[in-house]
C-alpha atoms as a PDB file:
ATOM      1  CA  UNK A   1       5.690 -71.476 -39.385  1.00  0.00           C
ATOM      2  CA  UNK A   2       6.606 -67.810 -40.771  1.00  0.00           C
ATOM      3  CA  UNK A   3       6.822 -67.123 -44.641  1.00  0.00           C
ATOM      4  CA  UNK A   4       9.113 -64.282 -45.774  1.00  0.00           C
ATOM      5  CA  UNK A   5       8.519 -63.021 -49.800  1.00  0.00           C
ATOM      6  CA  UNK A   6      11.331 -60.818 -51.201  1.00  0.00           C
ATOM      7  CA  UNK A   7      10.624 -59.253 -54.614  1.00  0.00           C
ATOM      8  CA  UNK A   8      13.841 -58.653 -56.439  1.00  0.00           C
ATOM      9  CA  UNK A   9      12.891 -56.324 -59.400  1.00  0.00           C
ATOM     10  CA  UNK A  10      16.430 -56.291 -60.424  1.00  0.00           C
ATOM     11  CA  UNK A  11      17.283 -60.192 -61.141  1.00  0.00           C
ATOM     12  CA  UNK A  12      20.844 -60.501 -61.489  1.00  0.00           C
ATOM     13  CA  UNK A  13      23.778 -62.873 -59.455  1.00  0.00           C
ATOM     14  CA  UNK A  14      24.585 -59.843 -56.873  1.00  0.00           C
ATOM     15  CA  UNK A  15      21.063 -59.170 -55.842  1.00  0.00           C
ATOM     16  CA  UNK A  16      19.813 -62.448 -55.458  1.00  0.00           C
ATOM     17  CA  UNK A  17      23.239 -63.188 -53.474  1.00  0.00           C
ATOM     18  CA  UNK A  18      22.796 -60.589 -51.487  1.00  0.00           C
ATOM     19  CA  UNK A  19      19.125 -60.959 -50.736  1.00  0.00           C
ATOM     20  CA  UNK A  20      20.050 -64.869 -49.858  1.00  0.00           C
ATOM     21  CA  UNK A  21      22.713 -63.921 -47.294  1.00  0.00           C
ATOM     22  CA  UNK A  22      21.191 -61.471 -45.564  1.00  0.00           C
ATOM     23  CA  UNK A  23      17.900 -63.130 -44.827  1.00  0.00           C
ATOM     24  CA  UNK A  24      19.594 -66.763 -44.130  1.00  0.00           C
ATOM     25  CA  UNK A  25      22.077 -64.143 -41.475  1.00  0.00           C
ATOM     26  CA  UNK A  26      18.119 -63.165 -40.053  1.00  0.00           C
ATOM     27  CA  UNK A  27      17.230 -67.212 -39.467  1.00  0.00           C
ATOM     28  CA  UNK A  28      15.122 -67.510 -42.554  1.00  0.00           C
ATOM     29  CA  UNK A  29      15.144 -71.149 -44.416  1.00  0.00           C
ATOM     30  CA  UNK A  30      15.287 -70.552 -48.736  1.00  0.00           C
ATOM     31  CA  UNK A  31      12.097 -72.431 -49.444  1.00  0.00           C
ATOM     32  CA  UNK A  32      11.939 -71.333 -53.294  1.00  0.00           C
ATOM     33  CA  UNK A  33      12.528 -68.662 -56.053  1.00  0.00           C
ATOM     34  CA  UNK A  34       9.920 -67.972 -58.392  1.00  0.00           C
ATOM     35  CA  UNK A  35      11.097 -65.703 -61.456  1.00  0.00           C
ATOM     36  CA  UNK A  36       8.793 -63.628 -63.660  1.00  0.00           C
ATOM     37  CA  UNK A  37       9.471 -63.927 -67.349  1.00  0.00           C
ATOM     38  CA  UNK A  38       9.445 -60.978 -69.987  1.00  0.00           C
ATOM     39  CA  UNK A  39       8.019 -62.159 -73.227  1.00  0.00           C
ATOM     40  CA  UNK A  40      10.687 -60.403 -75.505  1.00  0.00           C
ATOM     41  CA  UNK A  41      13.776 -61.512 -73.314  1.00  0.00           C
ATOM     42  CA  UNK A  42      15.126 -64.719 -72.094  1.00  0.00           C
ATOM     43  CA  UNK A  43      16.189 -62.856 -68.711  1.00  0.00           C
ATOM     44  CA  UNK A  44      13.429 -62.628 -65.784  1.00  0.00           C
ATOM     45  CA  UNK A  45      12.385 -59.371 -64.965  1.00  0.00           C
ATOM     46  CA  UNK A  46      11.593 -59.942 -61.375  1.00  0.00           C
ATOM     47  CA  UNK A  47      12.257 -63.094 -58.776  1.00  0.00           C
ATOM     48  CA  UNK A  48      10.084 -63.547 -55.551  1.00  0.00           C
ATOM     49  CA  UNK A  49      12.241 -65.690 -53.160  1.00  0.00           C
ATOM     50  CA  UNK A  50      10.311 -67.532 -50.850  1.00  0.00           C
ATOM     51  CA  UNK A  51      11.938 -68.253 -47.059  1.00  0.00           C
ATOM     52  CA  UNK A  52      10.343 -69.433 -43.932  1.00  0.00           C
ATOM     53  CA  UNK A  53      11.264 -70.086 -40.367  1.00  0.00           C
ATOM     54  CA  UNK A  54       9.731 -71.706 -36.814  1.00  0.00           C
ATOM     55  CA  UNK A  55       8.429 -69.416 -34.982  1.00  0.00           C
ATOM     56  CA  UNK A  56       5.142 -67.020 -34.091  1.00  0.00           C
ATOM     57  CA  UNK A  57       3.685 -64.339 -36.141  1.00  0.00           C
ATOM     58  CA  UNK A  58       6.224 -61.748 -37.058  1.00  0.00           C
ATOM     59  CA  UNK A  59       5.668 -58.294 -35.797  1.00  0.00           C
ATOM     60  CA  UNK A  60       5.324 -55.190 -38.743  1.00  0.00           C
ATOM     61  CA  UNK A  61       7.275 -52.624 -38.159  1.00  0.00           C
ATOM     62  CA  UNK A  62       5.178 -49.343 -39.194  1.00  0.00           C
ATOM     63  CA  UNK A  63       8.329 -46.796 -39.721  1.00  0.00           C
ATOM     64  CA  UNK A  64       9.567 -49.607 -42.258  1.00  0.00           C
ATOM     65  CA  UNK A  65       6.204 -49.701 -44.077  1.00  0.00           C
ATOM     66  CA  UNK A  66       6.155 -45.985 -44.172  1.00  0.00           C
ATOM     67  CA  UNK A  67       9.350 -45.662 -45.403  1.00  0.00           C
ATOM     68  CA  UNK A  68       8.825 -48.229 -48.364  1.00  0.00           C
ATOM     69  CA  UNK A  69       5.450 -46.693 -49.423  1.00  0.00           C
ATOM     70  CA  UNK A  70       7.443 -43.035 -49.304  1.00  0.00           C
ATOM     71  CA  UNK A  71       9.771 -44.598 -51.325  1.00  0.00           C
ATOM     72  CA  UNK A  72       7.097 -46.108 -53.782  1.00  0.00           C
ATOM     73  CA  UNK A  73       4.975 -42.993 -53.866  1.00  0.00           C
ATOM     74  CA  UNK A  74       8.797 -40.716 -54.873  1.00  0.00           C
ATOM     75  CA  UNK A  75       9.589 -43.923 -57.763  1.00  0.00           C
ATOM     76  CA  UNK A  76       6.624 -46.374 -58.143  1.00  0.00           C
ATOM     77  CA  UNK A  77       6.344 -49.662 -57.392  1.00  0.00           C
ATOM     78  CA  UNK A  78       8.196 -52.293 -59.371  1.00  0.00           C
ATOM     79  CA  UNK A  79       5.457 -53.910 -60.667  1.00  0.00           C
ATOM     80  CA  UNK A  80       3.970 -50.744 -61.760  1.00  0.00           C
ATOM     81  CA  UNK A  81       6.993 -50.253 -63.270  1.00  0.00           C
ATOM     82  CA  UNK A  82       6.787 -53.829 -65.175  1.00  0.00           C
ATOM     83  CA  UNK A  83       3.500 -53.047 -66.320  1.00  0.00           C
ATOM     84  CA  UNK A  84       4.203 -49.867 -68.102  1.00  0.00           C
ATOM     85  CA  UNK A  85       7.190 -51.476 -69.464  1.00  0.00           C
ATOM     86  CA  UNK A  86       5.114 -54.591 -70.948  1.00  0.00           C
ATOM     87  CA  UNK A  87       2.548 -51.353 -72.374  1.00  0.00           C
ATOM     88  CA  UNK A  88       5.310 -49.841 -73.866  1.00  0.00           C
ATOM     89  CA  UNK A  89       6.692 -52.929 -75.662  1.00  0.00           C
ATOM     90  CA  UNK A  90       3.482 -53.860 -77.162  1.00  0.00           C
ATOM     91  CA  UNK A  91       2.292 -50.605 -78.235  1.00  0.00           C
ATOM     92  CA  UNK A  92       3.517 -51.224 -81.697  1.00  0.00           C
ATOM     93  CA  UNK A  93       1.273 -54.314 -81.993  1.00  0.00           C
ATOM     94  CA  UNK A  94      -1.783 -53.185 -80.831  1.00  0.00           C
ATOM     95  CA  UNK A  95      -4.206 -51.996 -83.628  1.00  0.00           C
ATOM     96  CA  UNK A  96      -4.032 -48.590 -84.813  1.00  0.00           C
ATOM     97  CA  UNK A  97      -6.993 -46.292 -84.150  1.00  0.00           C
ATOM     98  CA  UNK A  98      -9.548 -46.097 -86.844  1.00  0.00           C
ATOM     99  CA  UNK A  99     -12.405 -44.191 -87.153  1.00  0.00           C
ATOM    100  CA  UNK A 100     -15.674 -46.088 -86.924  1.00  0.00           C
ATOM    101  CA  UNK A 101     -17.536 -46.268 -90.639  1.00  0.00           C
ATOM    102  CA  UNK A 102     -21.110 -46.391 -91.056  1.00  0.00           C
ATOM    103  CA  UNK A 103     -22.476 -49.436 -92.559  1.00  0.00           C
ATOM    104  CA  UNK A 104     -23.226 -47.545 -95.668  1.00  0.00           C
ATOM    105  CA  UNK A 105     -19.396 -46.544 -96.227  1.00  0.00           C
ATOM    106  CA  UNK A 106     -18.091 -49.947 -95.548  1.00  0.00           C
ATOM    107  CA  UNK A 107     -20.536 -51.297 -98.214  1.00  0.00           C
ATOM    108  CA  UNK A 108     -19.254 -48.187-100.625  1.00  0.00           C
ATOM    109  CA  UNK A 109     -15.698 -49.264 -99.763  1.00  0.00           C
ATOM    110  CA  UNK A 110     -15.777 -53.218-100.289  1.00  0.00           C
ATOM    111  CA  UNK A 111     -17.808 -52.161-103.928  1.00  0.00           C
ATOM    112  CA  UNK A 112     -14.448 -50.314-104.829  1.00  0.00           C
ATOM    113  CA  UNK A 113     -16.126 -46.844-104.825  1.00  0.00           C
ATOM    114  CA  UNK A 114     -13.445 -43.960-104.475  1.00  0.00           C
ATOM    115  CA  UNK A 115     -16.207 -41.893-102.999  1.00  0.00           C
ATOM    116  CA  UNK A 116     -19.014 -43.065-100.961  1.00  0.00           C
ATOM    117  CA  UNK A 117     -22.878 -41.595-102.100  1.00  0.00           C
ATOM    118  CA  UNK A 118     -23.750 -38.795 -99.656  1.00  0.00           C
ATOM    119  CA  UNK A 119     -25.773 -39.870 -96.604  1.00  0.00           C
ATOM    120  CA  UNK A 120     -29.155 -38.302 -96.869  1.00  0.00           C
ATOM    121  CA  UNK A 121     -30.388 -37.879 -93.245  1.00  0.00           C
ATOM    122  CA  UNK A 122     -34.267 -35.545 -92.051  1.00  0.00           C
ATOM    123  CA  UNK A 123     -35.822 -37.173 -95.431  1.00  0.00           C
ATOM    124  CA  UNK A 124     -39.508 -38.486 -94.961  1.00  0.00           C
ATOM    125  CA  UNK A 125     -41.120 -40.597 -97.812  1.00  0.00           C
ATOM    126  CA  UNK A 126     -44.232 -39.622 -98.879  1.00  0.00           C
ATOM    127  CA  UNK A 127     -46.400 -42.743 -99.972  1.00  0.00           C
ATOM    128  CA  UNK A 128     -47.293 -42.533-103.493  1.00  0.00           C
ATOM    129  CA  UNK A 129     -51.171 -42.284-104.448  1.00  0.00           C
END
């Protein structure tokens, strides 16, 4: 038995028609479509669509696997592509960048003190006689 995955970054009626008839035309067998969901969108972002067929190991063709990975290196890969997307969406919710407080100024700040007492730092206590 041979498995075929085709990852469809573009989910829409055409491509997944098209994608369907031309590997059914190569002897392939749809054995499932998996679809990868966006968070902020009811629409899938991406569909893997699983075939399979009788038959030995399927040779690779290098020039093919060249070509894609030119093609990949020139545009990125679609996943890449998903990722940055998901980065971009949730930039807005991720916390904002704050500057780290000593404990000393967090203490000042939860008493409601405008201005924090100066750190003293290099001071050495003498013990008293």
């Amino acid at each position: 038995m041979q498995y075929k995955v085709v990852e469809l970054s573009t989910v829409d009626e055409g491509a997944l028609e098209r994608t369907l008839n031309e590997w059914t035309a190569k002897g392939w067998s749809l054995d499932g479509i998996q679809f990868a969901m966006r968070e902020s969108s009811k629409r899938p972002a991406m569909a893997f669509i699983l075939f399979t067929r009788q038959g030995g190991p399927a040779e690779h063709d290098e020039d093919a696997a060249r070509g894609r990975l030119m093609r990949m290196s020139e545009t990125g890969s679609p996943t890449a592509a998903l990722a940055a997307e998901y980065a971009r969406e949730h930039a807005e919710w991720a916390a904002p960048m704050i500057s780290p407080l000593s404990a000393h100024e967090r203490l000042a700040r939860l008493a409601g003190l405008d201005e924090p007492e100066p750190r003293e730092e290099g001071l050495t206590l003498e013990p008293e006689e």
